[in-house]
Protein backbone atom coordinates (compact mmCIF):
# COMPACT_ATOMS: atom_id res chain seq x y z
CA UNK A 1 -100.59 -17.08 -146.55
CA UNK A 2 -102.07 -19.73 -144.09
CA UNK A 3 -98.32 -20.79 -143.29
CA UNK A 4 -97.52 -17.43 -142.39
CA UNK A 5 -100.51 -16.84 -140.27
CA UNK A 6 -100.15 -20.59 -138.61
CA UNK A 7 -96.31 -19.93 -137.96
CA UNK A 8 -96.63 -16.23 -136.01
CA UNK A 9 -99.29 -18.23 -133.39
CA UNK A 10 -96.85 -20.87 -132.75
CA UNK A 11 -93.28 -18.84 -132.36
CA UNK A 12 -95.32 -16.31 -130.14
CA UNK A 13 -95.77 -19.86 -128.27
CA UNK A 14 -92.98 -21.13 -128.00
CA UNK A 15 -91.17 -17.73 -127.06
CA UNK A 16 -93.52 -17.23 -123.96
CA UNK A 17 -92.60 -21.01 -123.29
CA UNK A 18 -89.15 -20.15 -123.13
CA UNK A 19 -89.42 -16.90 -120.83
CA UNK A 20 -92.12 -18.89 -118.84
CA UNK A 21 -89.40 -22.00 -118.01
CA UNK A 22 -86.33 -19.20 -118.00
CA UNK A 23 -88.38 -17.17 -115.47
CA UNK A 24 -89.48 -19.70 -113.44
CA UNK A 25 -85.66 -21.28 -113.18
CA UNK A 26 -84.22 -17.19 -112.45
CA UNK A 27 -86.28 -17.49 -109.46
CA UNK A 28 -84.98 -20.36 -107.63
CA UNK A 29 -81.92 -19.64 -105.56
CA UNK A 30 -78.61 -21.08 -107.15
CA UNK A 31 -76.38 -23.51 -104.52
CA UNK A 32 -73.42 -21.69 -104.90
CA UNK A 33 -70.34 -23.79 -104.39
CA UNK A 34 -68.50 -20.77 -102.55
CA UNK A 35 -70.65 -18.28 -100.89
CA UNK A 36 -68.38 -15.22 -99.76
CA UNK A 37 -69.38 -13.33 -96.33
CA UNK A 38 -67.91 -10.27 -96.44
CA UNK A 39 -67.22 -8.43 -93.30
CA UNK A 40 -65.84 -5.02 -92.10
CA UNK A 41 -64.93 -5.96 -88.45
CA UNK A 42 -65.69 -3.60 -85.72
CA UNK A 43 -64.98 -2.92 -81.91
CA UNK A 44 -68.52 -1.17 -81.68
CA UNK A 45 -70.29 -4.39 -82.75
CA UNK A 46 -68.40 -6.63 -79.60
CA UNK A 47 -70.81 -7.41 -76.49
CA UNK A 48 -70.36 -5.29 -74.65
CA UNK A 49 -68.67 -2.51 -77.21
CA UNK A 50 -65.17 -1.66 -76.99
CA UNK A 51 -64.61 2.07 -76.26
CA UNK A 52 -61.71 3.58 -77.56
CA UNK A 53 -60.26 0.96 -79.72
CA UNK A 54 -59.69 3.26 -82.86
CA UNK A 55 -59.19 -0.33 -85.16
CA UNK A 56 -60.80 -3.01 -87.68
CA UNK A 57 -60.58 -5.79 -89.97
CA UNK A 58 -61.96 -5.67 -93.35
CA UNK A 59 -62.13 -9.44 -95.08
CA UNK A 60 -63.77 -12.26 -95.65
CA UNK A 61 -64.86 -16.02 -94.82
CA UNK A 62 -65.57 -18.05 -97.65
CA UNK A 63 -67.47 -21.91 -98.27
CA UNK A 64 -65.94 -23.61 -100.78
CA UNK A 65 -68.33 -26.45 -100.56
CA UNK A 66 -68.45 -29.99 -102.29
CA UNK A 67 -72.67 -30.92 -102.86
CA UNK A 68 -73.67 -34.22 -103.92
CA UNK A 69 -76.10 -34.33 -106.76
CA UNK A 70 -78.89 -33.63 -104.77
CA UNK A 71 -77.41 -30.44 -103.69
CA UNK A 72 -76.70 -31.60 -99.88
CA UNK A 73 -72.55 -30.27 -98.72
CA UNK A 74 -70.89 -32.95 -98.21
CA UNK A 75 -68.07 -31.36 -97.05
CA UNK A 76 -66.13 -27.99 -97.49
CA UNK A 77 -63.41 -25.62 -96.30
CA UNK A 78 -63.50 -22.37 -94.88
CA UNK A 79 -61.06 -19.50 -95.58
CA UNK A 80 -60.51 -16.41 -93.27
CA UNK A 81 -58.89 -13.92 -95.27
CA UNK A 82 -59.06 -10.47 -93.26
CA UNK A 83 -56.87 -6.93 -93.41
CA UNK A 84 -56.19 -5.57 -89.80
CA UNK A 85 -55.69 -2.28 -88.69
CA UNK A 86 -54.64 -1.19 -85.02
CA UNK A 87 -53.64 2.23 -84.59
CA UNK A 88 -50.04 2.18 -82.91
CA UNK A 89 -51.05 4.77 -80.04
CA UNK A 90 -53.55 1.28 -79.07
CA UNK A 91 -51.29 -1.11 -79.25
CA UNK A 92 -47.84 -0.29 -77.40
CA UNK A 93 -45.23 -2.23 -77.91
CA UNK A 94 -47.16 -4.17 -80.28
CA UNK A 95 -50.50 -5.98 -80.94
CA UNK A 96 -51.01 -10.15 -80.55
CA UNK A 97 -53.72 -11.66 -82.28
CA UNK A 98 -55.15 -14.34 -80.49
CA UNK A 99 -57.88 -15.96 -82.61
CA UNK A 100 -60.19 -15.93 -84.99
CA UNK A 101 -63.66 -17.50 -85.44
CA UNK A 102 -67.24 -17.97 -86.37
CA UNK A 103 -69.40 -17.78 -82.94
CA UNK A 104 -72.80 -19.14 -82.83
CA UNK A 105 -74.84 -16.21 -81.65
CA UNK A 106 -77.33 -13.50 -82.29
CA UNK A 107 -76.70 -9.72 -82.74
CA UNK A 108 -76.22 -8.30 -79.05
CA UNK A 109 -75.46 -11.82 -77.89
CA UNK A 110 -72.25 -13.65 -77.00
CA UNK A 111 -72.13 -17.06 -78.27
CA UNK A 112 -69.82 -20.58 -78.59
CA UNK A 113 -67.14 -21.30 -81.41
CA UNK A 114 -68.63 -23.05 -84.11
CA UNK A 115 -65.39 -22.56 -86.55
CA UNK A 116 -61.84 -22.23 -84.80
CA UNK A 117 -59.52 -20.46 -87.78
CA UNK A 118 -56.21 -21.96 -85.80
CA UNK A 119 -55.19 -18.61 -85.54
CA UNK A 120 -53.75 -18.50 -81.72
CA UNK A 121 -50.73 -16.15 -81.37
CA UNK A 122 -49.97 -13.07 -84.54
CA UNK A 123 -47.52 -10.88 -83.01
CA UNK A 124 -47.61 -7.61 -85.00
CA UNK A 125 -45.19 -4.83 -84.39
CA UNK A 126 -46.99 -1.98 -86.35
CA UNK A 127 -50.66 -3.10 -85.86
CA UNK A 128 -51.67 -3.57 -89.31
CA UNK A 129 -51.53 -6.60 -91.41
CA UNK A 130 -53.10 -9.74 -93.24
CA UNK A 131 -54.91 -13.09 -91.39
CA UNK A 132 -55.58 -15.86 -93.91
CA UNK A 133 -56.13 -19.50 -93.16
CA UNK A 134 -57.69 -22.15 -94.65
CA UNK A 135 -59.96 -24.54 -92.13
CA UNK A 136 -61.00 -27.84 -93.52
CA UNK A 137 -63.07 -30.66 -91.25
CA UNK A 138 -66.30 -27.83 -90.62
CA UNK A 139 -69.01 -30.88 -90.44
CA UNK A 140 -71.73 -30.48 -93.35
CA UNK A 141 -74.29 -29.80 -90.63
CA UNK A 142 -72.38 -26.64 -89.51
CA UNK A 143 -71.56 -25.21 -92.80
CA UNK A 144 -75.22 -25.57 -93.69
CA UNK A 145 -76.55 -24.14 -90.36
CA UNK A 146 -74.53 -21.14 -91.19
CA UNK A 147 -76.17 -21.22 -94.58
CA UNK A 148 -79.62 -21.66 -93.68
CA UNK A 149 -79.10 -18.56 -90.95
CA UNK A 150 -76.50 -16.36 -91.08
CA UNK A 151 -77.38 -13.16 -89.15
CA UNK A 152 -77.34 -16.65 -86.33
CA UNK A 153 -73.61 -16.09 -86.58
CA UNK A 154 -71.11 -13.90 -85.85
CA UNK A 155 -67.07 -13.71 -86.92
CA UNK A 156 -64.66 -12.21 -84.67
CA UNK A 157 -60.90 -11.30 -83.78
CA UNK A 158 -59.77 -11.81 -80.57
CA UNK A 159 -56.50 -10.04 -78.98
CA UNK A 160 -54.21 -10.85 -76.07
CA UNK A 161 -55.83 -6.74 -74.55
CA UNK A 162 -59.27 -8.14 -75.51
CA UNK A 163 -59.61 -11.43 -75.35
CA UNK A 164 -63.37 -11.78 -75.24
CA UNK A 165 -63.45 -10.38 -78.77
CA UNK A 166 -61.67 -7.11 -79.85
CA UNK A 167 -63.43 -6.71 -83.44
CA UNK A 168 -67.09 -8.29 -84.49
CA UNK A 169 -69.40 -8.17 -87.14
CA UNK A 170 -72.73 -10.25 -87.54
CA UNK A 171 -72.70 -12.35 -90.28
CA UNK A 172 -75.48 -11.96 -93.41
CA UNK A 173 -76.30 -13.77 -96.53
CA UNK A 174 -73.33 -13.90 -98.69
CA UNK A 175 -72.32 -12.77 -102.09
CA UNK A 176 -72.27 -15.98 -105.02
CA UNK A 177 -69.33 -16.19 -106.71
């Protein structure tokens, strides 16, 4: 009888030591080695808005980042992967896409390229189609800034009618994958 009543103490112990340590861990955020910012691309978001423009982009930029042990990036690559849409009765004879980046910049604020996407001339007869590219040489430093403060950060898709920015949305703390 005195194991049995010596052996309940200590698993009731060693249990709460477990969900302690597990709990503790769940709490700490996880470096993801590709964070996913997804984005639904808007002409209302652009400073100033774009009136009229009936059209969007619905996608994605993802990190897929290389840490060293210590959990600094060390390098990474960033891929645009985004679905356009521009209504035909916008975009006579057709629409040209002429880039596509991340901006440094708050919301309501215009700001500098931080990430080019190499994207400088789409020409798309029907207005609706598919941008992905793949980026590599982002320094550390940038990819982490972006980390560290996303809603810092904009993405957006610039057109040969628009070329200050056509479509925009403010960047936020991405999904792990």
């Amino acid at each position: 009888m005195k194991r049995t009543s010596l052996l309940v103490p200590a698993l009731v112990v060693g249990i709460l030591a477990l969900v302690a340590i597990g709990g503790a861990s769940a709490k700490k955020p996880a470096l993801s080695a590709t964070p996913v910012f997804k984005l639904n691309l808007k002409p209302s978001q652009e400073v100033p808005a774009i009136k009229g423009l009936k059209a969007d982009a619905v996608g994605s930029v993802t990190f897929d980042l290389e840490r060293s042990p210590a959990g600094a990036i060390t390098s990474g690559e960033v891929i645009f992967y985004f679905n356009y849409s521009f209504p035909a009765a916008a975009t006579p004879p057709a629409v040209t896409i002429t880039g596509l980046h991340i901006h440094q910049g708050a919301k309501g604020t215009n700001g500098s390229i931080v990430v080019n996407s190499g994207v400088v001339s789409i020409v798309d007869a029907d207005g609706k189609g598919n941008v992905t590219t793949v980026v590599t040489g982002t320094s550390p430093a940038t990819l982490q800034a972006i980390l560290d403060n996303p809603r810092g950060y904009y993405v957006n898709l610039h057109t040969s009618v628009n070329q200050g920015g056509a479509l925009r949305e403010q960047m936020h703390n991405p999904k792990k994958r």
